[in-house]
N, C-alpha and C. Protein backbone atom coordinates (compact mmCIF):
# COMPACT_ATOMS: atom_id res chain seq x y z
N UNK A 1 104.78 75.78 96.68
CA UNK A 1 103.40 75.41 96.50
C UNK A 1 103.19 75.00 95.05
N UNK A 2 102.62 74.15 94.67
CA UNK A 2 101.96 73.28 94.00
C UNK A 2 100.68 73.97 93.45
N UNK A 3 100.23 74.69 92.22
CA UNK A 3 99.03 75.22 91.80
C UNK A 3 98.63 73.61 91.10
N UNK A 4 97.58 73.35 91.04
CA UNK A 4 96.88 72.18 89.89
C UNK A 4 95.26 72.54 89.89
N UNK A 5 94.78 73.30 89.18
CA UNK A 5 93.26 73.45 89.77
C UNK A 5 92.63 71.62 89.88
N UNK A 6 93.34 70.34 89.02
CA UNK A 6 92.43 69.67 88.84
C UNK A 6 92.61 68.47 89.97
N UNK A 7 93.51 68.70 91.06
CA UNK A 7 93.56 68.23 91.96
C UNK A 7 92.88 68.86 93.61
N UNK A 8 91.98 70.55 92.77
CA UNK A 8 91.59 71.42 93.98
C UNK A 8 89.95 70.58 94.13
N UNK A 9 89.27 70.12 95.77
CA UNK A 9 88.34 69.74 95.85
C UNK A 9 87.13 70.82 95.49
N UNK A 10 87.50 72.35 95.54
CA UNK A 10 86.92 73.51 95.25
C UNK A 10 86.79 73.51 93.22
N UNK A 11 88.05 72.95 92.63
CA UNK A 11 87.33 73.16 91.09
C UNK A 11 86.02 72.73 90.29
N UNK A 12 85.52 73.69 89.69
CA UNK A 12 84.56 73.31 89.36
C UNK A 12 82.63 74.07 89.88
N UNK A 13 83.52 74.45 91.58
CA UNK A 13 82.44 75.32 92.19
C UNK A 13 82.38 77.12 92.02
N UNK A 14 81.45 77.70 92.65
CA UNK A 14 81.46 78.90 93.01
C UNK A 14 83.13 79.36 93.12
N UNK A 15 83.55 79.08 93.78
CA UNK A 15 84.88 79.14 94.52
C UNK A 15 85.69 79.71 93.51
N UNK A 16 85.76 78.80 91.95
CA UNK A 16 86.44 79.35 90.85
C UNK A 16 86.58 80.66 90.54
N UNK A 17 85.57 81.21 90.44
CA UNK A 17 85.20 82.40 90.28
C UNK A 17 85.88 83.76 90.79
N UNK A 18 86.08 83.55 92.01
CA UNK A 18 86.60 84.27 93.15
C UNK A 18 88.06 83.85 93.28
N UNK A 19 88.86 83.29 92.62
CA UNK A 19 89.79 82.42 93.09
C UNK A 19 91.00 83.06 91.93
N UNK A 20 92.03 83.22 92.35
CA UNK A 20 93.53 83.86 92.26
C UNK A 20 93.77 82.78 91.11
N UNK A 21 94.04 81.32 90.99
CA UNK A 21 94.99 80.57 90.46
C UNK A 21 93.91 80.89 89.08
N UNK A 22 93.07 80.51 88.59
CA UNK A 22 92.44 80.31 87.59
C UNK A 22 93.12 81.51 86.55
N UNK A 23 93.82 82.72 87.54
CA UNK A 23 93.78 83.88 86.49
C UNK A 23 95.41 83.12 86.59
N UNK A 24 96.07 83.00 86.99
CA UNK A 24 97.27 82.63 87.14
C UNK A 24 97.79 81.12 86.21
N UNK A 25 96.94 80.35 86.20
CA UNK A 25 96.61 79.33 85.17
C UNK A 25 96.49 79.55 83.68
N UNK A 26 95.87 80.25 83.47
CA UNK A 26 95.51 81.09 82.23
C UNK A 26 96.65 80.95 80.93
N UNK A 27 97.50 81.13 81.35
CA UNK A 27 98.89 80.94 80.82
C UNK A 27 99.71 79.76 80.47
N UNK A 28 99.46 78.89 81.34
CA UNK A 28 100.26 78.14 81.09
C UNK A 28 99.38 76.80 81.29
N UNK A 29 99.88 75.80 80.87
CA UNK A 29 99.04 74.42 80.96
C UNK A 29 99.50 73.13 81.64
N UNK A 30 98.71 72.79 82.77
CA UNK A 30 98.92 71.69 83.72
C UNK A 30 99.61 72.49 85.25
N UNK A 31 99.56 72.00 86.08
CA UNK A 31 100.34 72.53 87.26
C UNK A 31 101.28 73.82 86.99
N UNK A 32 101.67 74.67 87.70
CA UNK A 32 102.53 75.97 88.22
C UNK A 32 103.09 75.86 90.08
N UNK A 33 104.27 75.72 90.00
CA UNK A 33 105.05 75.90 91.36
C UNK A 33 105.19 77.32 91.10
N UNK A 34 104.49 77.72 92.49
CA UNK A 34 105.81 79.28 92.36
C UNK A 34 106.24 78.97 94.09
N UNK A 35 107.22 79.86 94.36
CA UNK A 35 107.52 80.22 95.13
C UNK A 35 107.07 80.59 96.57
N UNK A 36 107.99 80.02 97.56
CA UNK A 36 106.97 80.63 98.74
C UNK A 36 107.08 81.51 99.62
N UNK A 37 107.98 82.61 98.50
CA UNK A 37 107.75 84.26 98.29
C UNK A 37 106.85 84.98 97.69
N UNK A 38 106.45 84.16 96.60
CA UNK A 38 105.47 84.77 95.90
C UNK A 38 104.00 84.03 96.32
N UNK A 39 103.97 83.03 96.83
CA UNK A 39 102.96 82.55 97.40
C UNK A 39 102.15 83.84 98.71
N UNK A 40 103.65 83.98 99.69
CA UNK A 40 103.25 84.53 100.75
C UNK A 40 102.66 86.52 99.97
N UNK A 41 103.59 87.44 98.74
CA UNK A 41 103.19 87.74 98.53
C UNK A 41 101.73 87.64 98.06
N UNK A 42 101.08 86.80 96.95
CA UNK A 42 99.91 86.72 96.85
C UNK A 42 98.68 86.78 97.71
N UNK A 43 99.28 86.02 98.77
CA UNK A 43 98.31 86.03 100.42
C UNK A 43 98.12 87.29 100.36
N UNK A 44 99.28 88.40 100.94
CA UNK A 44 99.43 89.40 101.73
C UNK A 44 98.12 90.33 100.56
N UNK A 45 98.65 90.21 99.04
CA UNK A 45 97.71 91.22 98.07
C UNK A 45 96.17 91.13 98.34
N UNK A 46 96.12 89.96 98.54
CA UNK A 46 94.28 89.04 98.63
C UNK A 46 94.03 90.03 100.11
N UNK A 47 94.55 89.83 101.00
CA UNK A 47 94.42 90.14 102.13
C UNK A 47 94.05 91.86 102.39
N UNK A 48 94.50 92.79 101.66
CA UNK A 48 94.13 93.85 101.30
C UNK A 48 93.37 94.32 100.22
N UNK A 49 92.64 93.26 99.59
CA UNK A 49 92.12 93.18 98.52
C UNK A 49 92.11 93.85 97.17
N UNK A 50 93.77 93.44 96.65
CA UNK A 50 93.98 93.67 95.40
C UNK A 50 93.87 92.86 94.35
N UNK A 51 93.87 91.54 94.89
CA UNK A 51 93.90 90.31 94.21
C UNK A 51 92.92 89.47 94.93
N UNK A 52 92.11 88.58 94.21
CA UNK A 52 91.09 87.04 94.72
C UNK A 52 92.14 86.12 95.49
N UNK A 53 91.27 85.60 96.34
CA UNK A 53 92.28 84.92 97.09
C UNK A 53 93.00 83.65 96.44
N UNK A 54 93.35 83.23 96.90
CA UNK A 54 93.75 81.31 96.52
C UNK A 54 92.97 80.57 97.40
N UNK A 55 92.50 80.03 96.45
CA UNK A 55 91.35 79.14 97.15
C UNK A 55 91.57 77.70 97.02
N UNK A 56 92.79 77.36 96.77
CA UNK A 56 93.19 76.05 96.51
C UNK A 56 92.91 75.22 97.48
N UNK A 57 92.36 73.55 97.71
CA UNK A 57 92.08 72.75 98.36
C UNK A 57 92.58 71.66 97.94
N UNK A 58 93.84 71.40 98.33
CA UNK A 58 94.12 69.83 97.38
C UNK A 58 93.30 68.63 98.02
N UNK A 59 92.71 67.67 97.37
CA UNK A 59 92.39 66.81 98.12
C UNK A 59 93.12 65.83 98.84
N UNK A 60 94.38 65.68 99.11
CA UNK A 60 95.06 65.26 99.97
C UNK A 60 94.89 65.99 101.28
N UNK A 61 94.65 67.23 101.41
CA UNK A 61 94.98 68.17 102.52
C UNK A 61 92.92 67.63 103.22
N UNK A 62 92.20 68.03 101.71
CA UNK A 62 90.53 67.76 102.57
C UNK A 62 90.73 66.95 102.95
N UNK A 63 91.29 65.62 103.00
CA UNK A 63 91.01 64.13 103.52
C UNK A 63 91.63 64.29 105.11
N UNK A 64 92.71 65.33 104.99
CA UNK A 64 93.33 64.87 106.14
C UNK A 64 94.82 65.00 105.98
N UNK A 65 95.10 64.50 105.28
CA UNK A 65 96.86 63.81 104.90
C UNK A 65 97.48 64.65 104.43
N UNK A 66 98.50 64.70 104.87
CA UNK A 66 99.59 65.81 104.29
C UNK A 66 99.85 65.98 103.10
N UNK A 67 100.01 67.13 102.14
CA UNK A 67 100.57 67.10 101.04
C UNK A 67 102.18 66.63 101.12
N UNK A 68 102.30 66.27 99.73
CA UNK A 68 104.16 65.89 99.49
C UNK A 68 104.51 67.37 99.32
């Protein structure tokens, strides 16, 4: 997975706020790949609510079209 907040149709809204990558961003500058071990961990943490979810929306995915 692909982090970019500035490709998420959600940056910029409410959504930020509540949202996993922004703290995960923090660090480093422009896009973050992680893993989709650590992806699926992150889910599972959000999901029991230790962590904000990922609220990522690429706009390729809102339109319809598959991400690369």
């Amino acid at each position: 997975m692909i982090i970019d907040c500035d490709t998420c149709v959600m940056d910029g809204t409410a959504a930020c706020s509540d949202c996993i990558v922004p703290a995960l961003l923090s660090a480093t500058a422009g896009p973050t790949r992680i893993s989709d071990d650590e992806e699926v961990a992150l889910r599972n943490l959000s999901e029991v609510g230790l962590v904000a979810p990922i609220r990522l929306v690429g706009r390729q995915t809102a339109r319809g079209a598959a991400l690369a």
